[in-house]
Protein backbone atom coordinates (compact mmCIF):
# COMPACT_ATOMS: atom_id res chain seq x y z
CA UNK A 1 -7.32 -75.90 30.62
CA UNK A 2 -6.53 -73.52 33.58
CA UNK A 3 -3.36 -74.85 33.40
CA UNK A 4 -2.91 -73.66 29.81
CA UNK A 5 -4.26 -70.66 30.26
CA UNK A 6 -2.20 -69.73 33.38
CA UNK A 7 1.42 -70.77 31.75
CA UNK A 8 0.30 -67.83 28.63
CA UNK A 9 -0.51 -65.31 31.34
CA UNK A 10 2.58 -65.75 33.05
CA UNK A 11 4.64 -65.49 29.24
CA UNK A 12 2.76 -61.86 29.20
CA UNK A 13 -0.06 -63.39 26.63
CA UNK A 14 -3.58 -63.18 26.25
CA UNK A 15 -5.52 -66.30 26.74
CA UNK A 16 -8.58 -67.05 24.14
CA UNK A 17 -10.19 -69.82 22.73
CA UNK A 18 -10.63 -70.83 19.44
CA UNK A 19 -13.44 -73.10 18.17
CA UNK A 20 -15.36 -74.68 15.59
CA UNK A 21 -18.01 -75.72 17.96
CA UNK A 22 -20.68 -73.50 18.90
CA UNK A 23 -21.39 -74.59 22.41
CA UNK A 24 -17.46 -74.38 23.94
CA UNK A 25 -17.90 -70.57 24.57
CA UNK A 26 -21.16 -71.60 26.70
CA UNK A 27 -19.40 -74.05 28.73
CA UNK A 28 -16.03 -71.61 28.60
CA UNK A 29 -18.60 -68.68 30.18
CA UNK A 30 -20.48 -71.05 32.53
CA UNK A 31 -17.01 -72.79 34.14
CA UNK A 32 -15.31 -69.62 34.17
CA UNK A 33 -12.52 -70.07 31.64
CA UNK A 34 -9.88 -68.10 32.18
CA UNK A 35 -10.13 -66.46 28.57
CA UNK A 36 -10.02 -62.93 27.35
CA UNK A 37 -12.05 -63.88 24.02
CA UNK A 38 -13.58 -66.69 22.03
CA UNK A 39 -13.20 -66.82 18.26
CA UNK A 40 -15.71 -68.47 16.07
CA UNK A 41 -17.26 -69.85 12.44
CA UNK A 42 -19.91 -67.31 11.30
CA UNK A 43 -21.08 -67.35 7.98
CA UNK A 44 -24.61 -66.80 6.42
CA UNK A 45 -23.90 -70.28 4.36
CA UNK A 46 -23.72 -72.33 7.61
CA UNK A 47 -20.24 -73.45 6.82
CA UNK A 48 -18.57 -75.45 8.74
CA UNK A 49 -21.22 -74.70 11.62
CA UNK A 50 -22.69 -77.56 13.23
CA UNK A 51 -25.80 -76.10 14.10
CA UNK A 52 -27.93 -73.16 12.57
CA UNK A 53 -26.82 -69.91 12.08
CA UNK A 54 -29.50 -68.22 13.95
CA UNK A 55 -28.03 -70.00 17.32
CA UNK A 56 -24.52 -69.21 16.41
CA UNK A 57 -25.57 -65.32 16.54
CA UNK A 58 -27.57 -66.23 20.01
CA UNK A 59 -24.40 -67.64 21.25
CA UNK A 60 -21.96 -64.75 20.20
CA UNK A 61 -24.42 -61.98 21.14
CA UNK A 62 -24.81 -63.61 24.63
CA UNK A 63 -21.31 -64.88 25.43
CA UNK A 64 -19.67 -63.02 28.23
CA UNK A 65 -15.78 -62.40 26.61
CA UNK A 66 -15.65 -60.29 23.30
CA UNK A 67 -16.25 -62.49 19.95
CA UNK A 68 -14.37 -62.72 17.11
CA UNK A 69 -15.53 -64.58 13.98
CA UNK A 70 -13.78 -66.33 11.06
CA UNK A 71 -14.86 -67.55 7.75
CA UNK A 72 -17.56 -65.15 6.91
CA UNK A 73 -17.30 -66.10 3.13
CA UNK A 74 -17.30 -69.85 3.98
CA UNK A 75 -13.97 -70.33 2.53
CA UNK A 76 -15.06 -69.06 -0.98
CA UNK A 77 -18.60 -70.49 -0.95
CA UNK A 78 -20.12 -66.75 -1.02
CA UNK A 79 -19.28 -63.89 -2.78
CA UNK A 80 -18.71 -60.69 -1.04
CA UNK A 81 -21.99 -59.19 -1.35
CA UNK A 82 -23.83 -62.34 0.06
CA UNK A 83 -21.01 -62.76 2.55
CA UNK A 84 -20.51 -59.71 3.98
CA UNK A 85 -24.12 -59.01 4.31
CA UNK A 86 -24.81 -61.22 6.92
CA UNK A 87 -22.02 -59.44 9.01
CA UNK A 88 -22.98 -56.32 8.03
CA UNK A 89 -26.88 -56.31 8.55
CA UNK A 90 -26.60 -58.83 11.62
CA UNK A 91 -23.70 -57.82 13.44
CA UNK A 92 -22.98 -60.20 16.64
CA UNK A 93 -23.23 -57.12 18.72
CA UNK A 94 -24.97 -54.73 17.58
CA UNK A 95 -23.77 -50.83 16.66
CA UNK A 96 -20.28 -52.52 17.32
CA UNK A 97 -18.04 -55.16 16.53
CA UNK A 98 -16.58 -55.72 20.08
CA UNK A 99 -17.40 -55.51 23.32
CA UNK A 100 -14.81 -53.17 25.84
CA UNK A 101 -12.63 -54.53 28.05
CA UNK A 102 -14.96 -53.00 31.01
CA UNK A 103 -17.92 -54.45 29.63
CA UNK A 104 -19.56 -56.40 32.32
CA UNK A 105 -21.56 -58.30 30.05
């Protein structure tokens, strides 16, 4: 993987990690990926999560790289005032939807 990453540095790209599964940006923070940002499923339905949603907002709120989610109407499973809530209410981080660059979070 630090192969990967290094060869989209060196093209003048940002590295990050897309996943499905909530644990890879735990083992992407606690090897020392070299990522800019993780982006992951996080939906008040559970879609497409393999564990609960409760632990997918644990994992995004303590990851160490900024957070972006997908699927927050669970491909068409909510409707936007039941799927936006969730996001809205509970954001990942909260008063904000991303973490600086300086963060040292």
């Amino acid at each position: 993987m630090d192969r990967v990453c290094k060869m989209i540095r060196d093209r003048g790209m940002v590295a990050g990690l897309s996943t499905h599964m909530p644990e890879t940006p735990v083992y992407a923070d606690e090897s020392g990926l070299d990522v800019e940002t993780y982006i992951q499923i996080y939906n008040a339905a559970g879609f497409l999560m393999q564990v609960e949603v409760d632990w997918v907002h644990r994992v995004i709120h303590e990851a160490r790289k900024p957070v972006m989610t997908i699927k927050p109407m669970a491909a068409g499973r909510l409707f936007a005032p039941g799927g936006t809530r969730l996001r809205l209410e509970h954001p990942a981080r909260p008063g904000h939807g991303h973490r600086g660059r300086h963060d040292t979070r």
